[in-house]
PDB file of N, CA and C in Angstrom:
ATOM      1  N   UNK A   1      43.967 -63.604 -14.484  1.00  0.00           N
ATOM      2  CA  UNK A   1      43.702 -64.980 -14.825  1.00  0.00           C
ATOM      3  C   UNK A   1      44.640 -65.853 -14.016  1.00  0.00           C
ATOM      4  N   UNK A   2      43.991 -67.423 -13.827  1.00  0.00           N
ATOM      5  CA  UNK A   2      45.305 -68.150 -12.931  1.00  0.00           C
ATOM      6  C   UNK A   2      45.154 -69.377 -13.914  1.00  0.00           C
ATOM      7  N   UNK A   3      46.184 -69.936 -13.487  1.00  0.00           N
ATOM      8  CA  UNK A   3      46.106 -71.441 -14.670  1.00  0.00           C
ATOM      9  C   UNK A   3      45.948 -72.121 -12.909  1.00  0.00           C
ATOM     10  N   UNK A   4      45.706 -73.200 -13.203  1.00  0.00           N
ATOM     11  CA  UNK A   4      45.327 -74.423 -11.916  1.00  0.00           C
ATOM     12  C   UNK A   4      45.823 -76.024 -12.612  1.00  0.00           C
ATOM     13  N   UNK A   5      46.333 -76.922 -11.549  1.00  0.00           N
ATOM     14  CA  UNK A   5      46.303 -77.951 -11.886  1.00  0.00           C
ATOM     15  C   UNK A   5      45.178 -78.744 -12.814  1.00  0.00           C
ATOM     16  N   UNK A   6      45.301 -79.712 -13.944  1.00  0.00           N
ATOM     17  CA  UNK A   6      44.463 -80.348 -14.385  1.00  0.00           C
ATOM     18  C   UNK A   6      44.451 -81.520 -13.732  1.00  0.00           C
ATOM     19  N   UNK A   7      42.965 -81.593 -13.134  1.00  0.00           N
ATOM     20  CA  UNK A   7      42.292 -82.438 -12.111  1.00  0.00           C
ATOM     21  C   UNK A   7      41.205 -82.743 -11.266  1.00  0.00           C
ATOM     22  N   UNK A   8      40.600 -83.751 -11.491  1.00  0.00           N
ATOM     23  CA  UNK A   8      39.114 -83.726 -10.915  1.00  0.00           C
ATOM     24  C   UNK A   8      39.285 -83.250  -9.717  1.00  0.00           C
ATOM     25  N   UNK A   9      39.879 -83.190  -8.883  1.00  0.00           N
ATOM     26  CA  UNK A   9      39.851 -83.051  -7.472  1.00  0.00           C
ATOM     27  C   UNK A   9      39.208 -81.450  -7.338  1.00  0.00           C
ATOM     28  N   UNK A  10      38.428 -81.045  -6.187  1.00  0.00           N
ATOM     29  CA  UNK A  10      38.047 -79.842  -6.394  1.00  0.00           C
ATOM     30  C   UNK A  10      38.894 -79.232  -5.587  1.00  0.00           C
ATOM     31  N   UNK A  11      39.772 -79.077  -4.806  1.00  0.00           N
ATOM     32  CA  UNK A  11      40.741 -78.394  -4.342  1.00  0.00           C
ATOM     33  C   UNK A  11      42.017 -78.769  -5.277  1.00  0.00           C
ATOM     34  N   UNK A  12      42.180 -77.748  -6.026  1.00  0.00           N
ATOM     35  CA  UNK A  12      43.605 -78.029  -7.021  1.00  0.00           C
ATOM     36  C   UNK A  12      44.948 -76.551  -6.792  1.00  0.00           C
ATOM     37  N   UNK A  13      45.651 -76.928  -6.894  1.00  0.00           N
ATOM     38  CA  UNK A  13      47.235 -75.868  -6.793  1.00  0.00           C
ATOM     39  C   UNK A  13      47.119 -74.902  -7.804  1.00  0.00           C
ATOM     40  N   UNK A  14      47.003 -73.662  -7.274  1.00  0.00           N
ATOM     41  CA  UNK A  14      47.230 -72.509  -8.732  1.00  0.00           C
ATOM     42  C   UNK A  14      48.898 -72.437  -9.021  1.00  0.00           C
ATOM     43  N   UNK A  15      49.039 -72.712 -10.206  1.00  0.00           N
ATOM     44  CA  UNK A  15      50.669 -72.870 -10.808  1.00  0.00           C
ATOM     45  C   UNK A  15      51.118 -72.133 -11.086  1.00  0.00           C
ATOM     46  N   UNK A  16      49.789 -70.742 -11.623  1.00  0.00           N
ATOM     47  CA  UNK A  16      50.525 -69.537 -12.014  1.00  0.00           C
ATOM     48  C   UNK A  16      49.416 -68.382 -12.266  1.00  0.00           C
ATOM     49  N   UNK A  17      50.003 -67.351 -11.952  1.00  0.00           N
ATOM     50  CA  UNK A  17      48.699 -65.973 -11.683  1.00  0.00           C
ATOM     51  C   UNK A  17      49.287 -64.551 -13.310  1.00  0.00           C
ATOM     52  N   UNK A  18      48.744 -63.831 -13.851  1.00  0.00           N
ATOM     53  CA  UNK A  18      48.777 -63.746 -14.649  1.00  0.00           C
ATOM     54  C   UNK A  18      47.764 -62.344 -14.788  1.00  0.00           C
ATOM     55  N   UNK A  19      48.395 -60.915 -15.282  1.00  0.00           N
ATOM     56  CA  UNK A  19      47.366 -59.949 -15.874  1.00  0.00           C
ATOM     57  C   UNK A  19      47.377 -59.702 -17.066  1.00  0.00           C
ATOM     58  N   UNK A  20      46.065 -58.305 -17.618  1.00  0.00           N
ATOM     59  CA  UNK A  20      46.010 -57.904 -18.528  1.00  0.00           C
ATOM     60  C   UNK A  20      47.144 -57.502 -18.938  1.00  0.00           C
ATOM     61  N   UNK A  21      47.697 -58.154 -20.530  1.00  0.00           N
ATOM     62  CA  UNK A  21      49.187 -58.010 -21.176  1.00  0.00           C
ATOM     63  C   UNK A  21      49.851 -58.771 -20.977  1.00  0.00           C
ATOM     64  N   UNK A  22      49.457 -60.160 -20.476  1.00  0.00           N
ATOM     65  CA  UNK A  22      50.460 -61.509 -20.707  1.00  0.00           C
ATOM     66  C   UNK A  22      49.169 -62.371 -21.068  1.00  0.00           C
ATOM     67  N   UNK A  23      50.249 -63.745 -21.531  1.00  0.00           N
ATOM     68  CA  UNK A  23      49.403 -64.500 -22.578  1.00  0.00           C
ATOM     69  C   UNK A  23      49.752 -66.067 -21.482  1.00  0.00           C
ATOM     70  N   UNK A  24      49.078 -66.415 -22.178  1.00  0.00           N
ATOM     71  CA  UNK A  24      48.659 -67.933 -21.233  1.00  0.00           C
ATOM     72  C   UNK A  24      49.500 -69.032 -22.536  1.00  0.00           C
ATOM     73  N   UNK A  25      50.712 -69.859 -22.106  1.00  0.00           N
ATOM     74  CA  UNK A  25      51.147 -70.538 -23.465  1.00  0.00           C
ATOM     75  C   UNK A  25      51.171 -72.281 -22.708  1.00  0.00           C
ATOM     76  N   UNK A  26      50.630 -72.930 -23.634  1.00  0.00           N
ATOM     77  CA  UNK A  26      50.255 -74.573 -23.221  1.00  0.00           C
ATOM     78  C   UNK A  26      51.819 -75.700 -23.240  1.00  0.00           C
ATOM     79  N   UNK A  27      52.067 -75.937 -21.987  1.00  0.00           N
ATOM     80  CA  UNK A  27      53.332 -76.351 -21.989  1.00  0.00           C
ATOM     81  C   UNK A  27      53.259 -77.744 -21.576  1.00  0.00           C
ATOM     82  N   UNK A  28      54.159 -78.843 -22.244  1.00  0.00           N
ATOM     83  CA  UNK A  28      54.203 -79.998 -21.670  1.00  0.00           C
ATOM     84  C   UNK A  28      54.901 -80.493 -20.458  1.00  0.00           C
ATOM     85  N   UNK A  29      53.857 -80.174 -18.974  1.00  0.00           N
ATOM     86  CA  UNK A  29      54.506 -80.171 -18.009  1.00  0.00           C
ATOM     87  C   UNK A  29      55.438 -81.377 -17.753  1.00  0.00           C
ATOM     88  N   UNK A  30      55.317 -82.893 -18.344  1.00  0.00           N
ATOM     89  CA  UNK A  30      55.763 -83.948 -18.019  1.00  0.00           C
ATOM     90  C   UNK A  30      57.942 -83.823 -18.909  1.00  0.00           C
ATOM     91  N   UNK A  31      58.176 -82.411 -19.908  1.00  0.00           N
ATOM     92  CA  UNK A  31      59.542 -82.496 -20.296  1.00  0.00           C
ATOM     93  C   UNK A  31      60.035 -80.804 -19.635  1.00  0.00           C
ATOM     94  N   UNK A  32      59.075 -80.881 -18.474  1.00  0.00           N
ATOM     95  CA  UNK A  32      59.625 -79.397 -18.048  1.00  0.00           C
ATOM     96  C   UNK A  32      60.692 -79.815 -17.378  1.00  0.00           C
ATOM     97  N   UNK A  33      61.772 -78.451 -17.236  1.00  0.00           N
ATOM     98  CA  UNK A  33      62.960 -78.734 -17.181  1.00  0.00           C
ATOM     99  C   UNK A  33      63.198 -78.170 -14.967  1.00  0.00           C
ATOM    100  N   UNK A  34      63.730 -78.778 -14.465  1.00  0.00           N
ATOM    101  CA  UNK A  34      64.351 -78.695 -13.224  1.00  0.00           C
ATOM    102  C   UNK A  34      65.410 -78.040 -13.035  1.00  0.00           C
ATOM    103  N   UNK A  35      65.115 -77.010 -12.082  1.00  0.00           N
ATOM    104  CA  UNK A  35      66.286 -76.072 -11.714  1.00  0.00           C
ATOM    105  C   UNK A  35      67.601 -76.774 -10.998  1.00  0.00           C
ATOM    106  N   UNK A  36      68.904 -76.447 -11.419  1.00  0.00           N
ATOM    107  CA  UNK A  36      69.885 -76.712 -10.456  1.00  0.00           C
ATOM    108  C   UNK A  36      69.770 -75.900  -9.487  1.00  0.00           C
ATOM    109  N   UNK A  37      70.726 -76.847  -8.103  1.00  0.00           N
ATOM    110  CA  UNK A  37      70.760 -76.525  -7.286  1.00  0.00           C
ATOM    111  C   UNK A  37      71.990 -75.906  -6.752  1.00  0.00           C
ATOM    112  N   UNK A  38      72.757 -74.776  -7.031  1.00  0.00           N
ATOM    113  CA  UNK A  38      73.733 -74.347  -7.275  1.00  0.00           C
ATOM    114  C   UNK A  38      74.077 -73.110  -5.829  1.00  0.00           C
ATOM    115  N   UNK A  39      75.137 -73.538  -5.389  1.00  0.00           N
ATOM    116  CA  UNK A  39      75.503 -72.366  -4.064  1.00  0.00           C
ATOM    117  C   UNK A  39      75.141 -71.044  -4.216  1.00  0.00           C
ATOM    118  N   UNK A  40      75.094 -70.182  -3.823  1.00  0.00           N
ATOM    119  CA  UNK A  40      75.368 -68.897  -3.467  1.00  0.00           C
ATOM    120  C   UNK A  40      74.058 -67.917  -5.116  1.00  0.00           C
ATOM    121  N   UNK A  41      73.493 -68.970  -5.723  1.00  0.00           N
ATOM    122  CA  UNK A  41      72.565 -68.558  -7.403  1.00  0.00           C
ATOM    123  C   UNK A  41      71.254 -68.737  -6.743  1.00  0.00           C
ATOM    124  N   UNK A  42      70.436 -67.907  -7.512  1.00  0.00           N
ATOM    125  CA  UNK A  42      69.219 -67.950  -7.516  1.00  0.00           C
ATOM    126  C   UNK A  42      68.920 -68.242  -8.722  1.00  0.00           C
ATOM    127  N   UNK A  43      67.166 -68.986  -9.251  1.00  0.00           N
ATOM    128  CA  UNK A  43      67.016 -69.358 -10.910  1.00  0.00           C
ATOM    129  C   UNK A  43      65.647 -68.663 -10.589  1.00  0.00           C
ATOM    130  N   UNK A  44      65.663 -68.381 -12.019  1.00  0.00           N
ATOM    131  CA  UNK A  44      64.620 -67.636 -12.747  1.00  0.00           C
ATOM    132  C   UNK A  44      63.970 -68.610 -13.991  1.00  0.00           C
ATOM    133  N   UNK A  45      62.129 -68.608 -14.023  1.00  0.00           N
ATOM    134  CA  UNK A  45      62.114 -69.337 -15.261  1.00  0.00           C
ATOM    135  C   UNK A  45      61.825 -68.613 -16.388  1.00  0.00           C
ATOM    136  N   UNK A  46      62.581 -69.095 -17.530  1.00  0.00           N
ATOM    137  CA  UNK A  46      62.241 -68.482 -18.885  1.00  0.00           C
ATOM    138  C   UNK A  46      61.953 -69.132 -20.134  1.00  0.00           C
ATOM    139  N   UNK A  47      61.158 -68.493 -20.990  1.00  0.00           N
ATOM    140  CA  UNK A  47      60.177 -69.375 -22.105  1.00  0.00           C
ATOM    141  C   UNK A  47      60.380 -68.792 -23.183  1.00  0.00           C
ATOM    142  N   UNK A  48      61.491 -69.721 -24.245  1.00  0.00           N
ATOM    143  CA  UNK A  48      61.708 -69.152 -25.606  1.00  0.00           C
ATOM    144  C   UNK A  48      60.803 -69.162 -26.638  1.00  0.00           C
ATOM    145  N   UNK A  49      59.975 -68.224 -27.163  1.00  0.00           N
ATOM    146  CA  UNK A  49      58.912 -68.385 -27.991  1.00  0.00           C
ATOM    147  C   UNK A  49      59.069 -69.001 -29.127  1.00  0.00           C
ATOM    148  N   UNK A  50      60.391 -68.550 -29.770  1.00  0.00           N
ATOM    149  CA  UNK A  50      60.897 -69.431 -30.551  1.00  0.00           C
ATOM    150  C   UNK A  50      60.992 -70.760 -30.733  1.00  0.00           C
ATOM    151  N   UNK A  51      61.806 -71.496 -29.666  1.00  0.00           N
ATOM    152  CA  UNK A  51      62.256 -72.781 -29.661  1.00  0.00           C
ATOM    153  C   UNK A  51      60.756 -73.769 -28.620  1.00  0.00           C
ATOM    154  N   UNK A  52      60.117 -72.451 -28.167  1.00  0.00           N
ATOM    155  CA  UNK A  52      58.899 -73.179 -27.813  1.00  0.00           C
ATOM    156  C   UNK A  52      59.874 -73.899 -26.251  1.00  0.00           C
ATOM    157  N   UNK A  53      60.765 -73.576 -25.666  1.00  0.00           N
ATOM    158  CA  UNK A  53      61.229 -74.260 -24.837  1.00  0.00           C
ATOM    159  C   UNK A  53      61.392 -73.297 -23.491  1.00  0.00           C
ATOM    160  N   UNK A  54      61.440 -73.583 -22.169  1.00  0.00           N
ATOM    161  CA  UNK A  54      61.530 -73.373 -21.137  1.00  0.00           C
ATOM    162  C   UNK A  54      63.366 -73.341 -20.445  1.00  0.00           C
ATOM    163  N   UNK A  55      63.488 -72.884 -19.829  1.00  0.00           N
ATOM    164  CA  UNK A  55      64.918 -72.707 -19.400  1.00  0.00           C
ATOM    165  C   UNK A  55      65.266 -71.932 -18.203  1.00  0.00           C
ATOM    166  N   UNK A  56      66.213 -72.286 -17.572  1.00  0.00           N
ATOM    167  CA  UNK A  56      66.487 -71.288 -16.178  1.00  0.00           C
ATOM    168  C   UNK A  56      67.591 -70.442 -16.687  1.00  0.00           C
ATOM    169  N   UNK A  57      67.583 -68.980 -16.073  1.00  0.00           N
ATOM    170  CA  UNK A  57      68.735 -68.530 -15.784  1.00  0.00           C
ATOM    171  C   UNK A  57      69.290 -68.160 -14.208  1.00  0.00           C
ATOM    172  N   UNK A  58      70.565 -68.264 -14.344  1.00  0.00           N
ATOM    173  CA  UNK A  58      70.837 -68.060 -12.259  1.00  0.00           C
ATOM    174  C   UNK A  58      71.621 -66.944 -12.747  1.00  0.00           C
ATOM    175  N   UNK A  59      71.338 -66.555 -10.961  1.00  0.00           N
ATOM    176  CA  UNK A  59      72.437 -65.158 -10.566  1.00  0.00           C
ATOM    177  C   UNK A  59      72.186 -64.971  -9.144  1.00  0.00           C
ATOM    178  N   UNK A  60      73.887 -64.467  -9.022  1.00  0.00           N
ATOM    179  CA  UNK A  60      73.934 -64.369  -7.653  1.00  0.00           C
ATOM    180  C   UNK A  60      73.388 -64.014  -6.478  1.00  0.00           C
ATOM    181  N   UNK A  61      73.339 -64.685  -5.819  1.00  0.00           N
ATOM    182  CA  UNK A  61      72.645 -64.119  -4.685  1.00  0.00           C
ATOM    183  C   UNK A  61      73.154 -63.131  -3.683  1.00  0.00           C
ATOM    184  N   UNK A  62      73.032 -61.449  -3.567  1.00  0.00           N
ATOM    185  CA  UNK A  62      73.843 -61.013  -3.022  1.00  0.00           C
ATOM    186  C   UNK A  62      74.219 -61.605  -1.599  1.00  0.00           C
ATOM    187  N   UNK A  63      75.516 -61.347  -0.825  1.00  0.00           N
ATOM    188  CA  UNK A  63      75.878 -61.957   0.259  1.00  0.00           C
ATOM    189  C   UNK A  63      75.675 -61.003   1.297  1.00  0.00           C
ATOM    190  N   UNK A  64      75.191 -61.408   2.441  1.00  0.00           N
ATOM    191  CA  UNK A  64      74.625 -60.679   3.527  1.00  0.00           C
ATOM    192  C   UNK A  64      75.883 -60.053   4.088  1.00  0.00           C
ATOM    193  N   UNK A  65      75.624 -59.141   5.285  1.00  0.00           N
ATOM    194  CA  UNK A  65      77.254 -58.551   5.992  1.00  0.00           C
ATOM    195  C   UNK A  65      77.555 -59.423   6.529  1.00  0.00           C
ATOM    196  N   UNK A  66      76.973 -60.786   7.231  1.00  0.00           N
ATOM    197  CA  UNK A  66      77.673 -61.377   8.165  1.00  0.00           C
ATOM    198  C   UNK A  66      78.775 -62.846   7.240  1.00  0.00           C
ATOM    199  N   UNK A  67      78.028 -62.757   6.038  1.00  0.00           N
ATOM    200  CA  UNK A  67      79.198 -63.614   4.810  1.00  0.00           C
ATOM    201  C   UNK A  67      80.167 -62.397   4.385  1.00  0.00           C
ATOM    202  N   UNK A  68      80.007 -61.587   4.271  1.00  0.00           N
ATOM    203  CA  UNK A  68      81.023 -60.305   4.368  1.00  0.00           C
ATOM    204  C   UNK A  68      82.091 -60.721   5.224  1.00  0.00           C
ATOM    205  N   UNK A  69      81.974 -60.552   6.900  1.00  0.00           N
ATOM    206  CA  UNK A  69      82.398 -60.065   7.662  1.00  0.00           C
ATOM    207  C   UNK A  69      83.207 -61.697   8.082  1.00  0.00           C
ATOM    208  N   UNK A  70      82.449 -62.389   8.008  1.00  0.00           N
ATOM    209  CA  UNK A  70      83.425 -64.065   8.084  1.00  0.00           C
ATOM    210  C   UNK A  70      84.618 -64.165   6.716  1.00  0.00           C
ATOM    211  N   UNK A  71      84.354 -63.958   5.322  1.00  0.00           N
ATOM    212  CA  UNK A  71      85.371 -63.714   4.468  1.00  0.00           C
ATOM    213  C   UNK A  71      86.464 -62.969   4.773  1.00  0.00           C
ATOM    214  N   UNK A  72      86.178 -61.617   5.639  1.00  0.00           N
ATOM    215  CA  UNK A  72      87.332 -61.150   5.702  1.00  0.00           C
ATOM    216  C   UNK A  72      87.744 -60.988   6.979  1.00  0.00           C
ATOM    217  N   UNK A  73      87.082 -61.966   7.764  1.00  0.00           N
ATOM    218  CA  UNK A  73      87.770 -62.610   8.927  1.00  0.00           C
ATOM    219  C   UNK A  73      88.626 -63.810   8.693  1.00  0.00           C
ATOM    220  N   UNK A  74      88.367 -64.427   7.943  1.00  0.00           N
ATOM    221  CA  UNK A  74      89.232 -65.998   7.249  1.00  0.00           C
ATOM    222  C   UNK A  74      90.589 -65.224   6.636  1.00  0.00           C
ATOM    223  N   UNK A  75      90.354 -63.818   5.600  1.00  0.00           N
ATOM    224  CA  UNK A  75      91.322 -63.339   4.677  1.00  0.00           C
ATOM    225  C   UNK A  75      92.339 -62.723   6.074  1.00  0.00           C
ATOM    226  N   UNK A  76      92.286 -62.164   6.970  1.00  0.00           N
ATOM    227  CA  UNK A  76      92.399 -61.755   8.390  1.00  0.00           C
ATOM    228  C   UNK A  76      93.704 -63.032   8.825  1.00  0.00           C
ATOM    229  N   UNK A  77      92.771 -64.004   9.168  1.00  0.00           N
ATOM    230  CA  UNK A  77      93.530 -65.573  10.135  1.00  0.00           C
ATOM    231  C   UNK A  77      94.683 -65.481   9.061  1.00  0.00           C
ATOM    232  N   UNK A  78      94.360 -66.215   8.023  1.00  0.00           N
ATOM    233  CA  UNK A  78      95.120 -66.137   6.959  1.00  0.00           C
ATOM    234  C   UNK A  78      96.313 -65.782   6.811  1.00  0.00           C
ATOM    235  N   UNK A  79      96.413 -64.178   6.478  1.00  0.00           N
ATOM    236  CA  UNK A  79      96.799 -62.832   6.787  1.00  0.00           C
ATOM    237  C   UNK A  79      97.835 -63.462   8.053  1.00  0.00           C
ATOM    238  N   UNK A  80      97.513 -63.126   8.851  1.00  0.00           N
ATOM    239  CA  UNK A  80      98.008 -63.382  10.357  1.00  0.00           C
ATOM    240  C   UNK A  80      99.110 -64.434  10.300  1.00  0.00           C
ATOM    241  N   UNK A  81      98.093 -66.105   9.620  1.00  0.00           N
ATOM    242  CA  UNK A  81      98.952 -67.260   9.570  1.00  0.00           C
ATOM    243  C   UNK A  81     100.555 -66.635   8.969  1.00  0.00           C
ATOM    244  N   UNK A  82     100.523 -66.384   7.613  1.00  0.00           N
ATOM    245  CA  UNK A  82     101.500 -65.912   6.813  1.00  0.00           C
ATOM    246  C   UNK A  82     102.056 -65.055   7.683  1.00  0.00           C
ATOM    247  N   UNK A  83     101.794 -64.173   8.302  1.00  0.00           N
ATOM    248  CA  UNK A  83     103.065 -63.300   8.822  1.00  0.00           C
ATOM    249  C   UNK A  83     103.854 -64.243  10.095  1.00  0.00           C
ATOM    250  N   UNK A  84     102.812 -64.894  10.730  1.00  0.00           N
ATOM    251  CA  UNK A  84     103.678 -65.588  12.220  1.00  0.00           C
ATOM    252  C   UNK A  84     104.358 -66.705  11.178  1.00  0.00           C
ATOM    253  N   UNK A  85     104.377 -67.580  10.086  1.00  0.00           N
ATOM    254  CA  UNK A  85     105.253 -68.053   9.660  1.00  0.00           C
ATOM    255  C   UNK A  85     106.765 -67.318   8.671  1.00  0.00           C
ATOM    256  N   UNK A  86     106.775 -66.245   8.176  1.00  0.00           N
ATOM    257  CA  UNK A  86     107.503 -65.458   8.076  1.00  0.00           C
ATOM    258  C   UNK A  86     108.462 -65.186   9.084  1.00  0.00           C
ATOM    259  N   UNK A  87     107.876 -64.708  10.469  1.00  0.00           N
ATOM    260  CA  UNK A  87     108.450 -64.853  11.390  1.00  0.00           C
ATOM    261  C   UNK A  87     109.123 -65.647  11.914  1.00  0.00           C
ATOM    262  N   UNK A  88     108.652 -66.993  11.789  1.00  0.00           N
ATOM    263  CA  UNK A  88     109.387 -68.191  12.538  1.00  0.00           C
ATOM    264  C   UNK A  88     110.715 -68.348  11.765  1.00  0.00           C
ATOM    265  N   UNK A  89     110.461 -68.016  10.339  1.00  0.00           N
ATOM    266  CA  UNK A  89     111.195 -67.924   9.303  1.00  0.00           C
ATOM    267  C   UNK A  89     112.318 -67.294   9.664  1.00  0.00           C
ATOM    268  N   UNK A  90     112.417 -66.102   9.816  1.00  0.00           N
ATOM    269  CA  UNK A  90     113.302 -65.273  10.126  1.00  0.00           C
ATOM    270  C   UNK A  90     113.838 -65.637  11.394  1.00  0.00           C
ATOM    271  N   UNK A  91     113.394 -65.782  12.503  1.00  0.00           N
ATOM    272  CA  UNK A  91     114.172 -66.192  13.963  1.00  0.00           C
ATOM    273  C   UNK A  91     115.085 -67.486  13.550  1.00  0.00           C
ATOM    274  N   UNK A  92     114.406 -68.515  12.976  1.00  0.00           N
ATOM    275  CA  UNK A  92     115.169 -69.589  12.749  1.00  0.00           C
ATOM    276  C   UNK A  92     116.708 -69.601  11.988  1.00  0.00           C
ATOM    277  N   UNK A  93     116.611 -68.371  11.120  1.00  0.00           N
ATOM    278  CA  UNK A  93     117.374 -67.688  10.137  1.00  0.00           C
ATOM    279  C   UNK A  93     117.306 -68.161   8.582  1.00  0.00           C
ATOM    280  N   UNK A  94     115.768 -69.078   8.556  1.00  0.00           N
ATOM    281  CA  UNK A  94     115.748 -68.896   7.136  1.00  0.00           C
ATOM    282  C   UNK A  94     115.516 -67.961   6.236  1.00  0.00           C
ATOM    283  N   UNK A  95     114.913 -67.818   4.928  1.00  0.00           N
ATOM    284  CA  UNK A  95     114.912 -66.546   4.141  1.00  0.00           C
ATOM    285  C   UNK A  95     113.244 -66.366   4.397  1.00  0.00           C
TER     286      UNK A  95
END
């Protein structure tokens, strides 16, 4: 089954596709709720039967190797910074 926009127009948007063992539930699209837009999360939509209400949940988006490999190139510079100031530290004869 698909639900479709309500609308004379004869080319309309399918909103949502649907098999045998799910149920079709009538929602007031005009207090549906908008996903944040949140770094590094993905959202999921979910429908409390209970409260009759709609809701997102997020979760992370795993990070590819090349956000890998820049993190622990930054932790690296970093790394590096701290020791050549240590150093300067010591030549100068501070602690």
């Amino acid at each position: 089954m698909i639900i479709i926009e309500n609308t004379e127009e004869t080319k309309v948007k399918v909103v949502s596709v649907f098999s045998l063992g799910e149920i079709a539930v009538e929602y007031d699209m005009s207090t549906m709720p908008q996903p944040e837009n949140i770094l590094g999360k993905t959202h999921e939509m979910f429908y409390d039967k209970e409260t009759k209400s709609l809701y997102y949940e997020y979760t992370d988006i795993p990070k590819t190797e090349i956000e890998i490999l820049q993190e622990e190139n930054e932790a690296f510079k970093q790394s590096q910074a701290d020791q050549d100031e240590n150093i300067m530290l010591l030549l100068l004869g501070g602690n």
